[in-house]
PDB file of N, CA and C in Angstrom:
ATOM      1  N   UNK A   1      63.199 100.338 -96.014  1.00  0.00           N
ATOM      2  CA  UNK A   1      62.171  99.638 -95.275  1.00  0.00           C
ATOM      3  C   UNK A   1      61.822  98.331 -96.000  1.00  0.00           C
ATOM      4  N   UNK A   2      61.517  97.617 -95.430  1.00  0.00           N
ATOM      5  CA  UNK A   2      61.529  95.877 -96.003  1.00  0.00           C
ATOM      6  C   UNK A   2      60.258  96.033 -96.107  1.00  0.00           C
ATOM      7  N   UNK A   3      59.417  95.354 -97.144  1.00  0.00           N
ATOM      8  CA  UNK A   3      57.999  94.946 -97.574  1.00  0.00           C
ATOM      9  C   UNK A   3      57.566  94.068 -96.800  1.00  0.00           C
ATOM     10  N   UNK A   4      56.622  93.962 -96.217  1.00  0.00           N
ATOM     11  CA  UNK A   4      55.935  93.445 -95.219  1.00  0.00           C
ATOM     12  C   UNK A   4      55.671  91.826 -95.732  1.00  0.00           C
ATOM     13  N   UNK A   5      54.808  92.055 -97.027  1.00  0.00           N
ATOM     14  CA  UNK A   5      54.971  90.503 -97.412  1.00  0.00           C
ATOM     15  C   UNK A   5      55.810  89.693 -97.462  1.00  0.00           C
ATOM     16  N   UNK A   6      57.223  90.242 -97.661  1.00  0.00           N
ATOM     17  CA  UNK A   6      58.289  89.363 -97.307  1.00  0.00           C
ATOM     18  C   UNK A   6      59.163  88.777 -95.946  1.00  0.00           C
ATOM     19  N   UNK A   7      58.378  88.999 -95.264  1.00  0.00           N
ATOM     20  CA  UNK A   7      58.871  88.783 -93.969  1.00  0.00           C
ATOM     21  C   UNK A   7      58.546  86.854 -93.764  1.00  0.00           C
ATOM     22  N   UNK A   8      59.512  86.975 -93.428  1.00  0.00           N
ATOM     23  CA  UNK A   8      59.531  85.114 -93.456  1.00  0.00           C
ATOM     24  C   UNK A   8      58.913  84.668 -91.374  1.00  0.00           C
ATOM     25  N   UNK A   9      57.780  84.063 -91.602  1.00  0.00           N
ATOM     26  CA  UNK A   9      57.125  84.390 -90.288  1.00  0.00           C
ATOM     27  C   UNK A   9      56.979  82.502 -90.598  1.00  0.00           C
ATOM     28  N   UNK A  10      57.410  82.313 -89.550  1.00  0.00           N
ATOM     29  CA  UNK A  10      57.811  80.627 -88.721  1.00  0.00           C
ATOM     30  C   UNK A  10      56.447  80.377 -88.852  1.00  0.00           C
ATOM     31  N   UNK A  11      56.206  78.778 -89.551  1.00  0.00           N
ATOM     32  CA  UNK A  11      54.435  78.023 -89.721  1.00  0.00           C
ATOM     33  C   UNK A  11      54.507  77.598 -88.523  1.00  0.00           C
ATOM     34  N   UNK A  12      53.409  77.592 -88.015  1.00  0.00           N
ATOM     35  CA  UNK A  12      52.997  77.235 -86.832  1.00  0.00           C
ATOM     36  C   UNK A  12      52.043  76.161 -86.670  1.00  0.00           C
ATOM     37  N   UNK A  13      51.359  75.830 -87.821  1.00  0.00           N
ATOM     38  CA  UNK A  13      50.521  74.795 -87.669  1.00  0.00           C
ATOM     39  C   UNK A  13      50.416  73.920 -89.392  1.00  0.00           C
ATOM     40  N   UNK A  14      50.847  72.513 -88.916  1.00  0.00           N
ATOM     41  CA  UNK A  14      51.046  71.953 -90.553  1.00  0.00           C
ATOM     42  C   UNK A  14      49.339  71.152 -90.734  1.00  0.00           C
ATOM     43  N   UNK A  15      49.680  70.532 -91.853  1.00  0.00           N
ATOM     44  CA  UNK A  15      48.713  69.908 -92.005  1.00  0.00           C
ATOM     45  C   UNK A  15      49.143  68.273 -92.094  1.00  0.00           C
ATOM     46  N   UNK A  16      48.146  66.973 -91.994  1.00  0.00           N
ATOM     47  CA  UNK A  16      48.236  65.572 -91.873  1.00  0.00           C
ATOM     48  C   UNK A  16      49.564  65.685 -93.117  1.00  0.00           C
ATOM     49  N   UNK A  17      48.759  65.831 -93.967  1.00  0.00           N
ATOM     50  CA  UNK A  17      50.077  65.171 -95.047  1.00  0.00           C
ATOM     51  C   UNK A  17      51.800  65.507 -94.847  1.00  0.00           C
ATOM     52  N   UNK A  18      52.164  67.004 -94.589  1.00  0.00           N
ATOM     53  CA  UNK A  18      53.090  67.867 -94.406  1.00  0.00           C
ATOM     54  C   UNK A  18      53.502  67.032 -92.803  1.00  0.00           C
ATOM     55  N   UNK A  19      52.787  66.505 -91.836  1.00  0.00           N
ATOM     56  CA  UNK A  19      53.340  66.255 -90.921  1.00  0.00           C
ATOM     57  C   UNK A  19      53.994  64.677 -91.148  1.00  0.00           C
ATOM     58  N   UNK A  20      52.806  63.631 -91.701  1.00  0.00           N
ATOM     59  CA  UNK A  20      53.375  62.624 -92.070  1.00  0.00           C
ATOM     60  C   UNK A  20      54.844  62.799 -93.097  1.00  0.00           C
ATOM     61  N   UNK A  21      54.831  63.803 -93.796  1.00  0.00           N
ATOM     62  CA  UNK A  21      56.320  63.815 -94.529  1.00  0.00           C
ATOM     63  C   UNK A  21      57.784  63.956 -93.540  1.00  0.00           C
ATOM     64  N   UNK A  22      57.183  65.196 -92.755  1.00  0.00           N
ATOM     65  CA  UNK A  22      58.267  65.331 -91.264  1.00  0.00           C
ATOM     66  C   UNK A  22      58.426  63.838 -90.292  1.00  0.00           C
ATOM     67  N   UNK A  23      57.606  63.243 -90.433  1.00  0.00           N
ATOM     68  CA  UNK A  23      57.370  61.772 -89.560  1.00  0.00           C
ATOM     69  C   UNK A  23      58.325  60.685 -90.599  1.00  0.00           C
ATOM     70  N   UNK A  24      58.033  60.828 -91.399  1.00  0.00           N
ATOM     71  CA  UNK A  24      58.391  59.738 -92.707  1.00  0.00           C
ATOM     72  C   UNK A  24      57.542  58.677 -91.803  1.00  0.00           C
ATOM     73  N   UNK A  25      55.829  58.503 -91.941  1.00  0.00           N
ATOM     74  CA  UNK A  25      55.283  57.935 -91.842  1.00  0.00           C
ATOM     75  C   UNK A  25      54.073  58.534 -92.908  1.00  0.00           C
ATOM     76  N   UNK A  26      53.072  57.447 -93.361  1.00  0.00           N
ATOM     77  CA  UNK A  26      52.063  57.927 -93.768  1.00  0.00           C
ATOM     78  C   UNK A  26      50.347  58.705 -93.431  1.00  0.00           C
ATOM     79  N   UNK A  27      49.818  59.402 -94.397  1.00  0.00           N
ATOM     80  CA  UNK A  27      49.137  59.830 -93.983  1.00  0.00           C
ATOM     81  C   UNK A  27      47.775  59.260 -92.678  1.00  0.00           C
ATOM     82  N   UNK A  28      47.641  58.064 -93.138  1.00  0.00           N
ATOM     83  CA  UNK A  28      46.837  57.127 -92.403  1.00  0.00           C
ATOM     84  C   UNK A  28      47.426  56.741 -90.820  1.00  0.00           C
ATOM     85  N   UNK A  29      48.778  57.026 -91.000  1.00  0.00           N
ATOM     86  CA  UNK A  29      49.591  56.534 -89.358  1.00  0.00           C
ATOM     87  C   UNK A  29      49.002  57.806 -88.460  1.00  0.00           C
ATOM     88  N   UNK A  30      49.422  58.976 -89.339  1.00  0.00           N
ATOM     89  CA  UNK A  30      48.916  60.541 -88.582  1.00  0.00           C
ATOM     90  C   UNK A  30      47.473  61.046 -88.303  1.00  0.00           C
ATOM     91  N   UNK A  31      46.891  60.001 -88.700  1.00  0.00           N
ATOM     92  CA  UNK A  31      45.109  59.911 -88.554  1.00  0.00           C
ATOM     93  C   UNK A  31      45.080  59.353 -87.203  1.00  0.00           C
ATOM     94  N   UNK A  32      45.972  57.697 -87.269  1.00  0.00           N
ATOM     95  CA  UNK A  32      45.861  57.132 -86.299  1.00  0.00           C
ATOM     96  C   UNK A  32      46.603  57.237 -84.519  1.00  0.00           C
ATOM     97  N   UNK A  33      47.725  58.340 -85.369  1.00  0.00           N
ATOM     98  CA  UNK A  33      47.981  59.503 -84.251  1.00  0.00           C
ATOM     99  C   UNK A  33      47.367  59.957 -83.469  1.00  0.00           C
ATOM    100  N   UNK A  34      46.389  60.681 -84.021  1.00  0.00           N
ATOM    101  CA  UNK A  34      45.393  61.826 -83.707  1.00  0.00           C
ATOM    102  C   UNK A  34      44.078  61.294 -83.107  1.00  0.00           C
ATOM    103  N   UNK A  35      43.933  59.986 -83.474  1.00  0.00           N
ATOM    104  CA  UNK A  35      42.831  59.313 -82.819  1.00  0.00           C
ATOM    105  C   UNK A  35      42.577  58.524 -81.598  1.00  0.00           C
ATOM    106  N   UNK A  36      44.135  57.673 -81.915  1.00  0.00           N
ATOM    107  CA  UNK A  36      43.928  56.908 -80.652  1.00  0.00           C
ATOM    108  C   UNK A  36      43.020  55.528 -81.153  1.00  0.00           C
ATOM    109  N   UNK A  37      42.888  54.913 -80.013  1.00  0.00           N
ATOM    110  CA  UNK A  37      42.108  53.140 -80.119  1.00  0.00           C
ATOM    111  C   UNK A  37      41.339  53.254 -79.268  1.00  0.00           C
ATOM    112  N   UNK A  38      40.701  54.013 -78.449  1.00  0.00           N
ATOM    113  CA  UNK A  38      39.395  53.891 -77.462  1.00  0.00           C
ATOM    114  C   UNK A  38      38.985  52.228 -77.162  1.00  0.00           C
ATOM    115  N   UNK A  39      38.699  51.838 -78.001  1.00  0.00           N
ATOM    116  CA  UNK A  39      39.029  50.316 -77.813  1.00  0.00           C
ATOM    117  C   UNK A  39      39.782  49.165 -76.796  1.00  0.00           C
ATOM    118  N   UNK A  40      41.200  49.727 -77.384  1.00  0.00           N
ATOM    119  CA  UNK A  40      42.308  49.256 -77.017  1.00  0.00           C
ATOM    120  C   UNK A  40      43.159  49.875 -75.602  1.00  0.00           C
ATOM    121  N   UNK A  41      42.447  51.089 -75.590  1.00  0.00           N
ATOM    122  CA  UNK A  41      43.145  51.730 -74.271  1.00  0.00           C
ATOM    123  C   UNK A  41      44.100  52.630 -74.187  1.00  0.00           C
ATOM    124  N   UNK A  42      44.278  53.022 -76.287  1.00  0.00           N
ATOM    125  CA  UNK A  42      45.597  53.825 -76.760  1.00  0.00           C
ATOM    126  C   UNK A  42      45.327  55.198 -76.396  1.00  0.00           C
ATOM    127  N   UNK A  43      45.387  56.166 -76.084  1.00  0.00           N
ATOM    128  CA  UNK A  43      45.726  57.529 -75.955  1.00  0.00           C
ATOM    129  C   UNK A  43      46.031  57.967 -77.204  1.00  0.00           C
ATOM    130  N   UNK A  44      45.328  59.122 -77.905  1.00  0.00           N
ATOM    131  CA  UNK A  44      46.315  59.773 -78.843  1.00  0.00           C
ATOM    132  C   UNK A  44      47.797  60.300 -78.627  1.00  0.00           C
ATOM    133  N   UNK A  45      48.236  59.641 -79.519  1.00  0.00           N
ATOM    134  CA  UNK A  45      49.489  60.623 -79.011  1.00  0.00           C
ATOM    135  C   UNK A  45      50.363  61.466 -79.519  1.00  0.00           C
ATOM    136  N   UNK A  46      49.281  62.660 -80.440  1.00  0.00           N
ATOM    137  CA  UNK A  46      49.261  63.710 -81.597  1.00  0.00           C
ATOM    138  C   UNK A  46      48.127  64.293 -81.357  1.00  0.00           C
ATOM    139  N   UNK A  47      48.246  65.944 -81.010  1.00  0.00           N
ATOM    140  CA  UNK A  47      46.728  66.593 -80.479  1.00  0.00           C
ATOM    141  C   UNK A  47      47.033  67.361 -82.103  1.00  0.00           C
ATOM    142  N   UNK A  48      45.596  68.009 -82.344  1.00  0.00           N
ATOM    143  CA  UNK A  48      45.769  68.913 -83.558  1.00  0.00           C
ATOM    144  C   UNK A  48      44.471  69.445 -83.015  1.00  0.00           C
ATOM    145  N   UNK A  49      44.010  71.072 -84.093  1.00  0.00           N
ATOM    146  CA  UNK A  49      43.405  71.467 -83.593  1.00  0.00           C
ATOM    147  C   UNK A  49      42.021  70.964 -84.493  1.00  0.00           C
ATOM    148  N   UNK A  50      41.099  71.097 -84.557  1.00  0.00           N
ATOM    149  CA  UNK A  50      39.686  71.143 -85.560  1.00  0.00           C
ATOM    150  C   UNK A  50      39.338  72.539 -85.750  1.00  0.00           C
ATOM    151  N   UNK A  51      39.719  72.560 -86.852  1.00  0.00           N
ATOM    152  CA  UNK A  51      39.227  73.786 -87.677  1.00  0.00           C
ATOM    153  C   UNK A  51      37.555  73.940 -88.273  1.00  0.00           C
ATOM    154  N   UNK A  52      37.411  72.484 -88.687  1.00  0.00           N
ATOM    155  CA  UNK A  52      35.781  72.190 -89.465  1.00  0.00           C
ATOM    156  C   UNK A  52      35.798  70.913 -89.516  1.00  0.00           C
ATOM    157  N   UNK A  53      35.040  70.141 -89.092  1.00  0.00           N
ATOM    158  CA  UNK A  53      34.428  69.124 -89.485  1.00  0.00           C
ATOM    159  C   UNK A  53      35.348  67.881 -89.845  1.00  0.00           C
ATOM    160  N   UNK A  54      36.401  68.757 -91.000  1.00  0.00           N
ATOM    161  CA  UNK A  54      36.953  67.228 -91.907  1.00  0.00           C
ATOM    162  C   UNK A  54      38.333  67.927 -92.055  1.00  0.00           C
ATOM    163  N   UNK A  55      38.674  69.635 -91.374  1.00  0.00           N
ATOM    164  CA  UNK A  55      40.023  69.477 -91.482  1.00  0.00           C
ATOM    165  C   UNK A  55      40.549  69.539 -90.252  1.00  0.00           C
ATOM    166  N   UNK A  56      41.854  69.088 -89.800  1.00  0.00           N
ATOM    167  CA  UNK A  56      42.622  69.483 -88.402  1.00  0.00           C
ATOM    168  C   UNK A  56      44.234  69.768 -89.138  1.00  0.00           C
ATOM    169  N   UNK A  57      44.256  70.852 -87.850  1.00  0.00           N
ATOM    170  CA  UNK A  57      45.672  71.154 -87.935  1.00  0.00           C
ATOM    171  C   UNK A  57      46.407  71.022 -86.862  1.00  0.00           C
ATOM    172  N   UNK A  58      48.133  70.573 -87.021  1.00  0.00           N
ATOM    173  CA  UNK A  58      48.510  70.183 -85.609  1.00  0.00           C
ATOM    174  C   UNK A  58      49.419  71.263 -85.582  1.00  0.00           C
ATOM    175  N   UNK A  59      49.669  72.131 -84.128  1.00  0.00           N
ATOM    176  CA  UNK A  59      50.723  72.717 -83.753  1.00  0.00           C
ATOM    177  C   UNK A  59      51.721  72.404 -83.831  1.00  0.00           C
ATOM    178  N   UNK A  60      53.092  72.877 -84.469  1.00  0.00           N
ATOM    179  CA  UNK A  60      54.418  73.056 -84.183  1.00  0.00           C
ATOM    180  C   UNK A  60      54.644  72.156 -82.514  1.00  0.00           C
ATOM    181  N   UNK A  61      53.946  72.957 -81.739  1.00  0.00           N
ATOM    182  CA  UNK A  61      54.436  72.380 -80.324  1.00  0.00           C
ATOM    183  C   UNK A  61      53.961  70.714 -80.511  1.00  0.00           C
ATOM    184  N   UNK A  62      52.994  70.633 -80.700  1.00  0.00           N
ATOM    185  CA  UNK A  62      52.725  69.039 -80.642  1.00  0.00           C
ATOM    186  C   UNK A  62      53.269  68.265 -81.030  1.00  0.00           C
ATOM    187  N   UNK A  63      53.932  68.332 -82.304  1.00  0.00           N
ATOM    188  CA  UNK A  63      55.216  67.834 -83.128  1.00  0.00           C
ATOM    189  C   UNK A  63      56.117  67.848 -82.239  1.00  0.00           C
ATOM    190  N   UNK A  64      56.536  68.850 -81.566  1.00  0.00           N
ATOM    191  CA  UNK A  64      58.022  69.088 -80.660  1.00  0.00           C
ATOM    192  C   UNK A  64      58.125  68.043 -79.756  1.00  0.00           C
ATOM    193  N   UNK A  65      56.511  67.891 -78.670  1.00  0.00           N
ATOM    194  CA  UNK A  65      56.139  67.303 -77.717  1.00  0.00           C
ATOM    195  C   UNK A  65      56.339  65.989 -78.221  1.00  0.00           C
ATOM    196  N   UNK A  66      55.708  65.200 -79.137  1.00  0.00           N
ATOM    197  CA  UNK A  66      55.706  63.757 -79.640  1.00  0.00           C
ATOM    198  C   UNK A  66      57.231  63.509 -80.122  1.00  0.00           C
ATOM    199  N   UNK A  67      57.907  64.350 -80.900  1.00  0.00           N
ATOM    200  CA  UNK A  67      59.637  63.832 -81.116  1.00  0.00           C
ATOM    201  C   UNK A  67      60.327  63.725 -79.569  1.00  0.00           C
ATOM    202  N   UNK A  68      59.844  64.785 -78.871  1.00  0.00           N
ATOM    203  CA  UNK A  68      60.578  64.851 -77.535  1.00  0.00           C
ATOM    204  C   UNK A  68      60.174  62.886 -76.900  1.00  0.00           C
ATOM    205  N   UNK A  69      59.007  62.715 -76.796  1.00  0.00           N
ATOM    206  CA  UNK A  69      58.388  61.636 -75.930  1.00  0.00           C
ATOM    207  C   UNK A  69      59.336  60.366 -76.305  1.00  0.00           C
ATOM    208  N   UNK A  70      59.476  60.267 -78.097  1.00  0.00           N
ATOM    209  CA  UNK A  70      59.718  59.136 -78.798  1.00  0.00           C
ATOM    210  C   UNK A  70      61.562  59.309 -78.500  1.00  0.00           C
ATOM    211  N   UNK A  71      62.441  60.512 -78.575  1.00  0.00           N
ATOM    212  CA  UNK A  71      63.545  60.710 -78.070  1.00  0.00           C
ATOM    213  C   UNK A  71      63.907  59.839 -76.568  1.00  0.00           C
ATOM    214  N   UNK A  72      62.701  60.298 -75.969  1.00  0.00           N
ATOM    215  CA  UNK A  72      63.351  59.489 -74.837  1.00  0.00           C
ATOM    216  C   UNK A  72      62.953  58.177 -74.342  1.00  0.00           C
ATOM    217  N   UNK A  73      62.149  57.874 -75.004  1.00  0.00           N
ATOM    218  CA  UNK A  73      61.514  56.144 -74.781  1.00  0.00           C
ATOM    219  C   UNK A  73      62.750  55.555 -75.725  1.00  0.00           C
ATOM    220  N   UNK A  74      63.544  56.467 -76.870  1.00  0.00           N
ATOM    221  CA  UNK A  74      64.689  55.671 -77.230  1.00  0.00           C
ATOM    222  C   UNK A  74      65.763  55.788 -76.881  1.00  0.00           C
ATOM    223  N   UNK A  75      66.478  56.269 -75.585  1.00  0.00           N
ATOM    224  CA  UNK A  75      67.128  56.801 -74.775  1.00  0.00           C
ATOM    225  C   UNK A  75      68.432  57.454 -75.382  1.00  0.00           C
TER     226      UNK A  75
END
């Protein structure tokens, strides 16, 4: 029987820094991901979730969704 702690179980939700490394962009781009320009008329275009106040985490899928978008705007 295999030990339970060792079961290798797929992350599902990273954090800013860990995603900017997958991006090879920086942490500040993945802020500005997540925020958007209200201003300017930008849409985020990186959802994550809010956990508290000052941390967010973004889903696996959201990552998938934003490589998918940028895949095909580069045809």
């Amino acid at each position: 029987m295999q030990n339970p702690t060792n079961l290798s179980i797929p992350k599902r939700f990273f954090t800013i820094v860990e995603v900017a490394k997958m991006l090879h962009v920086s942490d500040d781009t993945v802020r500005r991901m997540l925020r958007g320009d209200p201003r300017k008329g930008i849409a985020p275009s990186l959802r994550a979730i809010q956990v508290s106040p000052r941390i967010r985490r973004i889903p696996v899928e959201a990552i998938n969704e934003f490589t998918q978008r940028g895949m095909a705007l580069n045809g």
